[in-house]
N, C-alpha and C. Protein backbone atom coordinates (compact mmCIF):
# COMPACT_ATOMS: atom_id res chain seq x y z
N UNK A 1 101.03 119.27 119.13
CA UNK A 1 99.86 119.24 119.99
C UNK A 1 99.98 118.03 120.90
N UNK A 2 99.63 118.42 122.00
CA UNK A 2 99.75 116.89 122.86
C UNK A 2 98.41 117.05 123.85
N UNK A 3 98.51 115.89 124.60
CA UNK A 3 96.88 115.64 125.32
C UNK A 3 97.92 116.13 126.82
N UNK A 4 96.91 116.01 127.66
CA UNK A 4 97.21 116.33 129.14
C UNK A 4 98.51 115.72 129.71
N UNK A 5 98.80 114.54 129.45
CA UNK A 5 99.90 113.83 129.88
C UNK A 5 101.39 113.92 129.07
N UNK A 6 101.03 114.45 128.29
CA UNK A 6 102.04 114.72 127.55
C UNK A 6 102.22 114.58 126.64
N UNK A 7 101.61 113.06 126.40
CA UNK A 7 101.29 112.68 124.86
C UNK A 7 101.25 113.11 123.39
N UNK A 8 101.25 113.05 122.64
CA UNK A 8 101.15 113.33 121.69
C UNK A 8 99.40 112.81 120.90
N UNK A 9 98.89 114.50 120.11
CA UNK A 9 97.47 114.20 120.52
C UNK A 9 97.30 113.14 118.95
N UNK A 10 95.94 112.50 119.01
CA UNK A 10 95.79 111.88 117.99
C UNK A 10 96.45 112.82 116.25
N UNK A 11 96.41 111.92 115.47
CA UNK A 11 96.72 112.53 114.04
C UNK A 11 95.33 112.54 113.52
N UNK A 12 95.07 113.89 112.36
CA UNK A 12 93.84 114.06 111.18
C UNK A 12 93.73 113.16 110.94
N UNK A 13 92.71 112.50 110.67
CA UNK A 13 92.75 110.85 109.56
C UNK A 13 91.53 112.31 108.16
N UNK A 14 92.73 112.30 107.37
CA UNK A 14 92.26 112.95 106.02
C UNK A 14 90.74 111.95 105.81
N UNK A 15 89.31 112.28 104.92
CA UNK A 15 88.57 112.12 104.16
C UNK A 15 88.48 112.07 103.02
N UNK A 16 88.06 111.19 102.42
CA UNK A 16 87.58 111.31 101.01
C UNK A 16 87.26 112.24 100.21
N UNK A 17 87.70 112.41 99.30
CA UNK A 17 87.89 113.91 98.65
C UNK A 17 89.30 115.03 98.86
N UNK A 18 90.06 114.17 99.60
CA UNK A 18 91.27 115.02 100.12
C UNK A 18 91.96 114.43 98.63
N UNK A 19 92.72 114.94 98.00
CA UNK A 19 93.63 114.66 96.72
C UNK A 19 94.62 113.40 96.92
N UNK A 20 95.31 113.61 98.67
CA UNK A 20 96.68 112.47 98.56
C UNK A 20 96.25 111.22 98.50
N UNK A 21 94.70 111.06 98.80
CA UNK A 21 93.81 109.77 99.02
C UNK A 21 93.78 109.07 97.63
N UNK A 22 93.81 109.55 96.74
CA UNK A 22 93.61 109.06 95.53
C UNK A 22 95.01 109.44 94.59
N UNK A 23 96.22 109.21 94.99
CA UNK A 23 97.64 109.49 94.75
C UNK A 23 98.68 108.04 95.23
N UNK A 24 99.07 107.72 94.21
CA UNK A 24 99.97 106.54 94.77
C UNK A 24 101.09 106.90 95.77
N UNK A 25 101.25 106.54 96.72
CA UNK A 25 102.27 106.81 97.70
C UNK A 25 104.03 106.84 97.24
N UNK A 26 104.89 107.64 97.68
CA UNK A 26 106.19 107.01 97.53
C UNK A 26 106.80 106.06 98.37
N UNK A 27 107.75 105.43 97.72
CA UNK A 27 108.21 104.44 99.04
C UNK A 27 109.09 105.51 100.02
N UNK A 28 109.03 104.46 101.16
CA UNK A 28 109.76 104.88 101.96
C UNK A 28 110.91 105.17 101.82
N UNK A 29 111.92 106.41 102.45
CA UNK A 29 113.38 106.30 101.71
C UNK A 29 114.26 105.84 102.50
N UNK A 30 114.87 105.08 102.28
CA UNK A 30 116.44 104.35 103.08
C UNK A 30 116.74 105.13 103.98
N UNK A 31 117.19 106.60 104.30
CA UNK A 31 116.97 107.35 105.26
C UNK A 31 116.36 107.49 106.28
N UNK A 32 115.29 107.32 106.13
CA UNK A 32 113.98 107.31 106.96
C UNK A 32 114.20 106.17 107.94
N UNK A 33 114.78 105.15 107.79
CA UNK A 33 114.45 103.68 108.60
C UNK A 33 115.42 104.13 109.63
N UNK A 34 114.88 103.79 111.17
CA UNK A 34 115.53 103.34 111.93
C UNK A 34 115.81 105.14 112.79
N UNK A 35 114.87 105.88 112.07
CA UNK A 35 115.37 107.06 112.71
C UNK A 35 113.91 107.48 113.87
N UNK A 36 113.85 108.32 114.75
CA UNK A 36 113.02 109.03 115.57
C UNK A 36 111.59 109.56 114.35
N UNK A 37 112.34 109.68 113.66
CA UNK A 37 110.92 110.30 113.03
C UNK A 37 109.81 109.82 112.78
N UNK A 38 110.54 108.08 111.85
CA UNK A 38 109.68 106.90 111.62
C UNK A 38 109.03 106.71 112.64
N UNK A 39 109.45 106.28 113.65
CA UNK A 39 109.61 105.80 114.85
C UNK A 39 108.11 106.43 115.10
N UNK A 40 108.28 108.39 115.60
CA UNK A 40 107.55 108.72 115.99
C UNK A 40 106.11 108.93 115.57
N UNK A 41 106.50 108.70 113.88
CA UNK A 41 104.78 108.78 112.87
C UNK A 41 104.31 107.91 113.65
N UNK A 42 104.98 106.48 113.02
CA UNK A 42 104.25 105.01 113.29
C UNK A 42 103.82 104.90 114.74
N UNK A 43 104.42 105.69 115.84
CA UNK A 43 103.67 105.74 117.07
C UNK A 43 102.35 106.48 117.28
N UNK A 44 102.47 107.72 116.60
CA UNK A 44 101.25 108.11 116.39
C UNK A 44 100.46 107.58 115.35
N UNK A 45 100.75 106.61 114.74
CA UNK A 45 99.34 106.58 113.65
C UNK A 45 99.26 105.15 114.74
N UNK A 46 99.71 104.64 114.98
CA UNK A 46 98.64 103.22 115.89
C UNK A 46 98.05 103.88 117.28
N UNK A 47 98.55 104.86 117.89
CA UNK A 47 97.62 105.49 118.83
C UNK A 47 96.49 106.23 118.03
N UNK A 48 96.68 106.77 117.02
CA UNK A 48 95.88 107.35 115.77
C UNK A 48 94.63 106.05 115.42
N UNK A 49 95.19 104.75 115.04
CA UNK A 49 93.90 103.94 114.74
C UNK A 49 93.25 103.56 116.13
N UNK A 50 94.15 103.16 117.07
CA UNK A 50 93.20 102.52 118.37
C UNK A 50 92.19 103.93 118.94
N UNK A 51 92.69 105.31 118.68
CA UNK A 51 91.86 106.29 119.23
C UNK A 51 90.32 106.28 118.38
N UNK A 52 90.38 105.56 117.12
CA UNK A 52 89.85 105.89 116.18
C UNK A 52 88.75 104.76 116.19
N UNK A 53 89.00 103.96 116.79
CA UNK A 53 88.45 101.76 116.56
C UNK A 53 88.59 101.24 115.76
N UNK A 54 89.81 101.96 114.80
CA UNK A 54 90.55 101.34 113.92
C UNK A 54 91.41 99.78 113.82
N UNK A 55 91.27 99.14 112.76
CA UNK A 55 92.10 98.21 113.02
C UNK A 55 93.32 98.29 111.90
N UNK A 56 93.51 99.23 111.31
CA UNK A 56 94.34 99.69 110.32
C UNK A 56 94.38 101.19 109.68
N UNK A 57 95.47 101.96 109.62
CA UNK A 57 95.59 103.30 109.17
C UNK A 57 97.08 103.31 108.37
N UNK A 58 96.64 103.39 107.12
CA UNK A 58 98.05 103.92 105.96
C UNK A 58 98.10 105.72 105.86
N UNK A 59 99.54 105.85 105.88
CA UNK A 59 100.42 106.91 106.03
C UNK A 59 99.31 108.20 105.05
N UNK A 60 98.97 107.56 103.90
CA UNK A 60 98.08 108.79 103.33
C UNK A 60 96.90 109.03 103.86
N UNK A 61 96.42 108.22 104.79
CA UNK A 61 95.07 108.43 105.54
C UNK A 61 95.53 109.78 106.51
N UNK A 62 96.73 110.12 106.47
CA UNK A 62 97.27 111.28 107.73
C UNK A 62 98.07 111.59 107.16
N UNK A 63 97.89 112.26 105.85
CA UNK A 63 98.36 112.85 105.07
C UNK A 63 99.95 112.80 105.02
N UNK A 64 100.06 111.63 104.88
CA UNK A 64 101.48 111.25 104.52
C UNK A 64 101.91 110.05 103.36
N UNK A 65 102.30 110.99 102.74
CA UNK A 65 102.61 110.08 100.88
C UNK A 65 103.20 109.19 101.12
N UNK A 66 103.43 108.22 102.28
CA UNK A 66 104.71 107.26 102.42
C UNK A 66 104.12 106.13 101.99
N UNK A 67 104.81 104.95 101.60
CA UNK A 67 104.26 103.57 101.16
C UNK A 67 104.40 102.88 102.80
N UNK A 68 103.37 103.18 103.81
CA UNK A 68 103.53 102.17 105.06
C UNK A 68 102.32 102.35 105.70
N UNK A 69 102.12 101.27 106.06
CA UNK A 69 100.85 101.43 107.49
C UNK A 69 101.08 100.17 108.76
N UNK A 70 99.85 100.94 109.49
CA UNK A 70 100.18 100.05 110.61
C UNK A 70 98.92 99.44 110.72
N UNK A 71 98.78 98.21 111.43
CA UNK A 71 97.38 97.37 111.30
C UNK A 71 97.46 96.46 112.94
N UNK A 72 96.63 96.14 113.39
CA UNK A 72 96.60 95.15 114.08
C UNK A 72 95.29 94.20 114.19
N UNK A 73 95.14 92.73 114.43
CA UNK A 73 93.92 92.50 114.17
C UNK A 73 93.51 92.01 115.87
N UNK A 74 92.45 92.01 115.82
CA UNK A 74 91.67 91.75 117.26
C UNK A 74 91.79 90.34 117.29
N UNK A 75 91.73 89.19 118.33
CA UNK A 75 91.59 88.18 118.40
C UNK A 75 90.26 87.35 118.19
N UNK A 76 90.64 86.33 118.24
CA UNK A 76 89.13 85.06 118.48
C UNK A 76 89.16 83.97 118.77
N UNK A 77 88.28 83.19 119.29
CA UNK A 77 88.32 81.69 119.56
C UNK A 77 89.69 81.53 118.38
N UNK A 78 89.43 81.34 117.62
CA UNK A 78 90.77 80.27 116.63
C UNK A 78 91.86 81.11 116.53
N UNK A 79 91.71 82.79 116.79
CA UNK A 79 93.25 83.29 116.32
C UNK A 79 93.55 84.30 117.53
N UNK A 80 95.02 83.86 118.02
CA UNK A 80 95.07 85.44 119.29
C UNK A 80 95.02 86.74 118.31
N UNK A 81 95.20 87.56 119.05
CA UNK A 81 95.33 88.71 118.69
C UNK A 81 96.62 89.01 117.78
N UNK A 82 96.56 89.85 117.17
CA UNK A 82 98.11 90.09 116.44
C UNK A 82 98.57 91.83 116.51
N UNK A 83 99.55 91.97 117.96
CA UNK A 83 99.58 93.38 118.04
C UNK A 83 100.12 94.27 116.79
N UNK A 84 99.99 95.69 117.03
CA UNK A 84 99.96 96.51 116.42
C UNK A 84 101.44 96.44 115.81
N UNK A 85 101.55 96.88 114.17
CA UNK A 85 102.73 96.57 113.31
C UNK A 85 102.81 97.13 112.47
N UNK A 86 103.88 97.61 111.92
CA UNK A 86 104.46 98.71 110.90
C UNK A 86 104.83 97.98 109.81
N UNK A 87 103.72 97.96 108.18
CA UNK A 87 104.34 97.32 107.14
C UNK A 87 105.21 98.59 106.30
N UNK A 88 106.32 98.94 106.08
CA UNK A 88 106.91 99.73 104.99
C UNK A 88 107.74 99.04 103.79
N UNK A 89 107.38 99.98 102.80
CA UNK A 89 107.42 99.61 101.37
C UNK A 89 106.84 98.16 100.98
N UNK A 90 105.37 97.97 101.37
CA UNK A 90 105.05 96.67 101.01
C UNK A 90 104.95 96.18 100.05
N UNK A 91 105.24 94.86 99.70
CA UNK A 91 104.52 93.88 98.49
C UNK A 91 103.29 92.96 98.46
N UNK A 92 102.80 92.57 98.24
CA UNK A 92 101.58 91.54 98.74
C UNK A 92 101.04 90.67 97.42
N UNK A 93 101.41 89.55 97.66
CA UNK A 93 100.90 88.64 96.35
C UNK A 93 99.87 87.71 97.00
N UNK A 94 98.81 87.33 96.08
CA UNK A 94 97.65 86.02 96.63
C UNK A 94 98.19 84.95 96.81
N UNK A 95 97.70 83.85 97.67
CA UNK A 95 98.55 82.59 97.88
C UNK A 95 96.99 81.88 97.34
N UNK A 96 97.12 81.39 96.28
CA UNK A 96 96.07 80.42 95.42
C UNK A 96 95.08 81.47 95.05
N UNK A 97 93.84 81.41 94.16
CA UNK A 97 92.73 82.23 93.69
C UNK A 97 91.10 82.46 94.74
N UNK A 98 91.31 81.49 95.72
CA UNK A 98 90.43 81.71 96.91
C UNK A 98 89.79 83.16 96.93
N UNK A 99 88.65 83.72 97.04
CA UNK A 99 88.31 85.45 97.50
C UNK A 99 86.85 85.12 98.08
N UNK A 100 87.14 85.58 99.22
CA UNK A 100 86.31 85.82 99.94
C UNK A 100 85.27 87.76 99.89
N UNK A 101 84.04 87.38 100.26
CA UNK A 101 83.52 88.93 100.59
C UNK A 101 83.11 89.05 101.63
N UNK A 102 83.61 89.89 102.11
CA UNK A 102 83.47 90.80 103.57
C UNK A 102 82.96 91.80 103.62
N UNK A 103 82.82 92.38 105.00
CA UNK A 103 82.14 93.54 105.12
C UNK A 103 83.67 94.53 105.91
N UNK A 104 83.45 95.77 104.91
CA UNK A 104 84.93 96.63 105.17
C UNK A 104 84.49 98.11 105.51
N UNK A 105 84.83 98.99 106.23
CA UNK A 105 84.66 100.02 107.00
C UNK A 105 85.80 100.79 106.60
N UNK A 106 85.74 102.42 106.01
CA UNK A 106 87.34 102.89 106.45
C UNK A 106 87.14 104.08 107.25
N UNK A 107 88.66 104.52 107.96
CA UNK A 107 88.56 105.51 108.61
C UNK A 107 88.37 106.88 107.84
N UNK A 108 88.80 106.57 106.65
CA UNK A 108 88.21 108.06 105.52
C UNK A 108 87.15 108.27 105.09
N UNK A 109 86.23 107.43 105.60
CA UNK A 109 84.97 107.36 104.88
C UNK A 109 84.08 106.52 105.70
N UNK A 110 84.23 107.81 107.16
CA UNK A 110 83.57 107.42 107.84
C UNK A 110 81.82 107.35 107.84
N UNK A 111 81.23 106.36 108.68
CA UNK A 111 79.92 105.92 108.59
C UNK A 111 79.31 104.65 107.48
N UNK A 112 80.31 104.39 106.33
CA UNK A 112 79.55 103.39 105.37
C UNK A 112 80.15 102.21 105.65
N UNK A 113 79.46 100.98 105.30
CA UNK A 113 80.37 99.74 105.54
C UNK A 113 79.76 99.32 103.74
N UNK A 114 80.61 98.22 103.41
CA UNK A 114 80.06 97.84 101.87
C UNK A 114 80.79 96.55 101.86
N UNK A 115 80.44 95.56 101.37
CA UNK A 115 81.10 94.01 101.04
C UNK A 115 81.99 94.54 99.49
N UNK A 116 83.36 93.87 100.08
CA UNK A 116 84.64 93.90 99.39
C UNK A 116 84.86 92.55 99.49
N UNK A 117 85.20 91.82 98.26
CA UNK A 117 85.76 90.56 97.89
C UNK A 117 87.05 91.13 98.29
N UNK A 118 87.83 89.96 98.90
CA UNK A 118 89.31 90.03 98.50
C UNK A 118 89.75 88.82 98.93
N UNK A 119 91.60 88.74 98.61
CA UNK A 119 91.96 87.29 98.52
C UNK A 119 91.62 86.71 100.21
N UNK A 120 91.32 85.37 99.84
CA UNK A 120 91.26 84.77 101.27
C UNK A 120 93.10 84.43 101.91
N UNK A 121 94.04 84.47 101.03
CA UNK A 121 95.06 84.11 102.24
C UNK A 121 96.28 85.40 101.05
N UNK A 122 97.17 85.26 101.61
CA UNK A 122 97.84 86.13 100.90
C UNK A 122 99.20 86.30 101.64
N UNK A 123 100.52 86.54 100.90
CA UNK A 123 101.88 87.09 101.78
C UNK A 123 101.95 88.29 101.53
N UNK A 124 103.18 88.50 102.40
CA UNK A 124 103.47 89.92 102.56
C UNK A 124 104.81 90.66 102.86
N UNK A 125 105.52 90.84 102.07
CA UNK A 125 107.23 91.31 102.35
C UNK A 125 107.03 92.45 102.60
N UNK A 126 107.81 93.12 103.49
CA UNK A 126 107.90 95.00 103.81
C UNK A 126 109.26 94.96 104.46
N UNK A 127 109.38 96.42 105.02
CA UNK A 127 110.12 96.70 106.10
C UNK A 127 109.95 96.99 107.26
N UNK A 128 110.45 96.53 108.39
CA UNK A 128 109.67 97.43 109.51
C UNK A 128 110.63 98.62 109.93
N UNK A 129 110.08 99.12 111.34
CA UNK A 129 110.81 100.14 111.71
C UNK A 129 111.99 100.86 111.55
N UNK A 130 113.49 99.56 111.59
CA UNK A 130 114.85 100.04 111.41
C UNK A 130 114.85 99.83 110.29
N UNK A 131 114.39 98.78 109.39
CA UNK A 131 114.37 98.64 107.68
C UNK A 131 114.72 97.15 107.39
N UNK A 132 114.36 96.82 108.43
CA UNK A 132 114.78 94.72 108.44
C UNK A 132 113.77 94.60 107.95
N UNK A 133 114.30 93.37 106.53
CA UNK A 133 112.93 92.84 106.04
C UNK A 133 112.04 91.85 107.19
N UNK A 134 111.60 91.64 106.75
CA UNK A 134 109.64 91.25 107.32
C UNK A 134 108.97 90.58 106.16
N UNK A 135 108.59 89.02 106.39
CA UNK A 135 107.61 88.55 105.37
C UNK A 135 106.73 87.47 106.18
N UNK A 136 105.40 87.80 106.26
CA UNK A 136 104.54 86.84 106.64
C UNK A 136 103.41 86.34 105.54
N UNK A 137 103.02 85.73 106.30
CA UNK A 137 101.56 85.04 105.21
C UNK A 137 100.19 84.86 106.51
N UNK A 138 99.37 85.58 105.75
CA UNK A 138 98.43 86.13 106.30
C UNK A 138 96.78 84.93 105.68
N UNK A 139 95.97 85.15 106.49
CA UNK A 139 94.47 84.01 106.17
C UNK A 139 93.26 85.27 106.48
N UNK A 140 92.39 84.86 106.02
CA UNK A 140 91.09 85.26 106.89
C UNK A 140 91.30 87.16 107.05
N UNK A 141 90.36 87.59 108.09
CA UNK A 141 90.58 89.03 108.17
C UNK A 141 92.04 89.75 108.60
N UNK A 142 92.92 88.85 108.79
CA UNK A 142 94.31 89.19 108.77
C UNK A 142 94.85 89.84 107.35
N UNK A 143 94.74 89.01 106.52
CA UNK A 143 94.83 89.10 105.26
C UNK A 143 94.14 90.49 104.55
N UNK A 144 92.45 90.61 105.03
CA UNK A 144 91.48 91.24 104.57
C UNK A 144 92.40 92.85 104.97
N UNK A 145 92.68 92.93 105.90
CA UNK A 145 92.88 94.35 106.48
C UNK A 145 94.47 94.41 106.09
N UNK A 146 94.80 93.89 105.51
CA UNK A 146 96.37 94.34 104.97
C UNK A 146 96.05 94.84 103.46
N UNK A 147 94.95 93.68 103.20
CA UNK A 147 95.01 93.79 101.58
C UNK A 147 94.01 95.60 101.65
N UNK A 148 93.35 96.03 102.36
CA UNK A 148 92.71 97.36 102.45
C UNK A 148 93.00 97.74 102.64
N UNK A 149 94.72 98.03 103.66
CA UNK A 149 95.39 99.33 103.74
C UNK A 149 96.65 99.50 102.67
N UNK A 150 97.05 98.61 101.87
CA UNK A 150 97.78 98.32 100.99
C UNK A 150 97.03 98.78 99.39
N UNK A 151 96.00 99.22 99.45
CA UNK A 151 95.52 99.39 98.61
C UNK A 151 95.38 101.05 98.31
N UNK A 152 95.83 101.69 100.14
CA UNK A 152 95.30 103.02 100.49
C UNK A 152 96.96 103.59 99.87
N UNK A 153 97.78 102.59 99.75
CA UNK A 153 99.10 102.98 99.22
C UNK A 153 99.04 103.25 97.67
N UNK A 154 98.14 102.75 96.92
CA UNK A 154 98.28 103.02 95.64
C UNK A 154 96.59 103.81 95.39
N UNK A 155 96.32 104.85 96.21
CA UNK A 155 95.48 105.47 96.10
C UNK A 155 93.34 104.98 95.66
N UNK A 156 93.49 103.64 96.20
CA UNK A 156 92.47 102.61 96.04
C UNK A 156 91.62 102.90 97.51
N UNK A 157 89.96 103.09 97.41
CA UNK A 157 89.41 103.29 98.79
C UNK A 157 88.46 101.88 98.47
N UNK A 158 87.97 100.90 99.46
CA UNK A 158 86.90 99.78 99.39
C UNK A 158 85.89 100.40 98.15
N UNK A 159 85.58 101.10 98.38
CA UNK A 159 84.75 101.59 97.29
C UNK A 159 84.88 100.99 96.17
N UNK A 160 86.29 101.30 95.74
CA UNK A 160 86.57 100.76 94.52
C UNK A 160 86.45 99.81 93.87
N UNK A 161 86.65 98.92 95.21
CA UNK A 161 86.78 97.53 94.87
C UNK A 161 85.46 96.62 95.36
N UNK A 162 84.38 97.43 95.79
CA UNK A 162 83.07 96.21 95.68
C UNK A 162 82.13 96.21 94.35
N UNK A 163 81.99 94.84 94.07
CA UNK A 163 81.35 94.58 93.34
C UNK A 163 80.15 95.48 92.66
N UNK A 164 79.60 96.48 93.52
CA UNK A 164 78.48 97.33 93.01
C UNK A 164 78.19 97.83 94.58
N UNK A 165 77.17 99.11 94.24
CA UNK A 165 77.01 99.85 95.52
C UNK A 165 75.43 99.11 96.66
N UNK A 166 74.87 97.99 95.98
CA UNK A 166 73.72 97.64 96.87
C UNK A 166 74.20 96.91 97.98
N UNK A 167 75.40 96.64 98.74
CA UNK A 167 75.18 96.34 99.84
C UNK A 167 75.67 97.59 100.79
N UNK A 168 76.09 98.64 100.34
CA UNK A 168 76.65 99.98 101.03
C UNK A 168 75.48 100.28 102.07
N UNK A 169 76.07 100.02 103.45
CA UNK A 169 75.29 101.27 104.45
C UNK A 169 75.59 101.87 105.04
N UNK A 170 75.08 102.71 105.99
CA UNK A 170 75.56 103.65 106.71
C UNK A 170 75.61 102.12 108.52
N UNK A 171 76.66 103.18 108.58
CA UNK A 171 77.15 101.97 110.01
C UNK A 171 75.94 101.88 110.98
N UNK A 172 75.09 102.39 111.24
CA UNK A 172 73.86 102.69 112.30
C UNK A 172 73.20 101.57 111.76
N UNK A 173 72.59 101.28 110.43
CA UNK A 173 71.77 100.89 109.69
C UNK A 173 72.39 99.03 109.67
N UNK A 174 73.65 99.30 109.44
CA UNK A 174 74.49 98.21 109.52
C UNK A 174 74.41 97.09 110.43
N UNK A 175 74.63 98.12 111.78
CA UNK A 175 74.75 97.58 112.98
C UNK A 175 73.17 96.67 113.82
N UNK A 176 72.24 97.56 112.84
CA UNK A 176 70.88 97.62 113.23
C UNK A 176 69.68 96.45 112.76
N UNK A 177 70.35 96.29 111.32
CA UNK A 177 69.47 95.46 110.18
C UNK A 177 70.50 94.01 109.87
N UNK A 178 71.76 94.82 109.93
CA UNK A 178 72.30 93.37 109.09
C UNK A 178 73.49 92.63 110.56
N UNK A 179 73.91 93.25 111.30
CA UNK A 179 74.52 92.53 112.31
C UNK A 179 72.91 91.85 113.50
N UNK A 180 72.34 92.69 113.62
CA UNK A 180 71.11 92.49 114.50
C UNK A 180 70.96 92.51 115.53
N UNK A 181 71.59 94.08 116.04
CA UNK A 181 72.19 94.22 117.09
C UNK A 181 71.16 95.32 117.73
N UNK A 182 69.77 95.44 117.08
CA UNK A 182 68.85 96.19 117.33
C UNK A 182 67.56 96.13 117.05
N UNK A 183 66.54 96.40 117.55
CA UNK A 183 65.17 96.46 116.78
C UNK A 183 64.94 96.84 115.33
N UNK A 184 63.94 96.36 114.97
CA UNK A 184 63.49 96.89 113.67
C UNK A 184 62.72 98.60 113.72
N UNK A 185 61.94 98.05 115.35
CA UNK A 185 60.97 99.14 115.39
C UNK A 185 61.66 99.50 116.95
């Protein structure tokens, strides 16, 4: 399927309740690296999250069992931007016991936002595209959105991981009451 220009049109982002969502991924296979195919998922799943206002989409979110995703984070006063990037076969360990709670959104489960603790800094070994290792160390919501699509690899949704369901809302409500980006009345 492609859009007017030629493109290639966005990918499904599967929902909650789809089976591969809750299925640990396989790794990527040695094969796979460095070929058109990779190439061409990982192009569509980051046109897939930016179509989406995504800032992260793993391979089973688009129904693909692979251990990889792609993430990018938006900038700010203290951090530029960090463009869009392909982690495959990741690892991710905490750097000290620091955890922060945030507020986390996914593309499978669309409309709720809910506060998820997770580590405040953390590394990260993978592969990228051709299969060259890759290891950074990540802080802050850099960190936050690796450690949530890394989680979509071993079949884990935010859900899982907040503390209890009373800060869960629907994004309208979110945007409305707790960012304050709207009237009451």
């Amino acid at each position: 399927m492609t859009t007017g220009a030629g493109e290639p049109s966005p990918l499904e982002v599967i929902r909650l309740g789809h089976p591969i969502l809750r299925k640990v991924a396989e790794p990527v296979p040695e094969d796979f690296f460095g070929t058109g195919r990779l190439n061409d998922l990982c192009r569509n799943m980051v046109r897939t999250m930016i179509s989406e206002d995504g800032v992260g989409l793993a391979a089973p979110q688009v129904a693909e069992g692979l251990r990889l995703f792609v993430y990018w984070v938006p900038g700010d006063d203290d951090h530029p931007d960090i463009a869009p990037k392909l982690l495959a076969n990741p690892e991710i360990k905490p750097v000290g016991d620091a955890v922060e709670d945030g507020w986390e959104g996914c593309l499978s489960i669309p409309g709720l936002r809910g506060i998820v603790p997770r580590y405040s800094r953390i590394k990260a070994r993978a592969r990228d595209l051709e299969g060259n290792a890759v290891s950074l160390t990540a802080d802050g919501f850099h960190a936050r959105v690796i450690q949530h699509e890394f989680d979509h690899l071993d079949g884990i949704v935010f859900l899982d991981r907040m503390d209890g369901p009373a800060s869960l809302a629907y994004e309208q409500e979110w945007e409305r009451f707790i960012l304050g980006s709207g009237s009451e009345f």
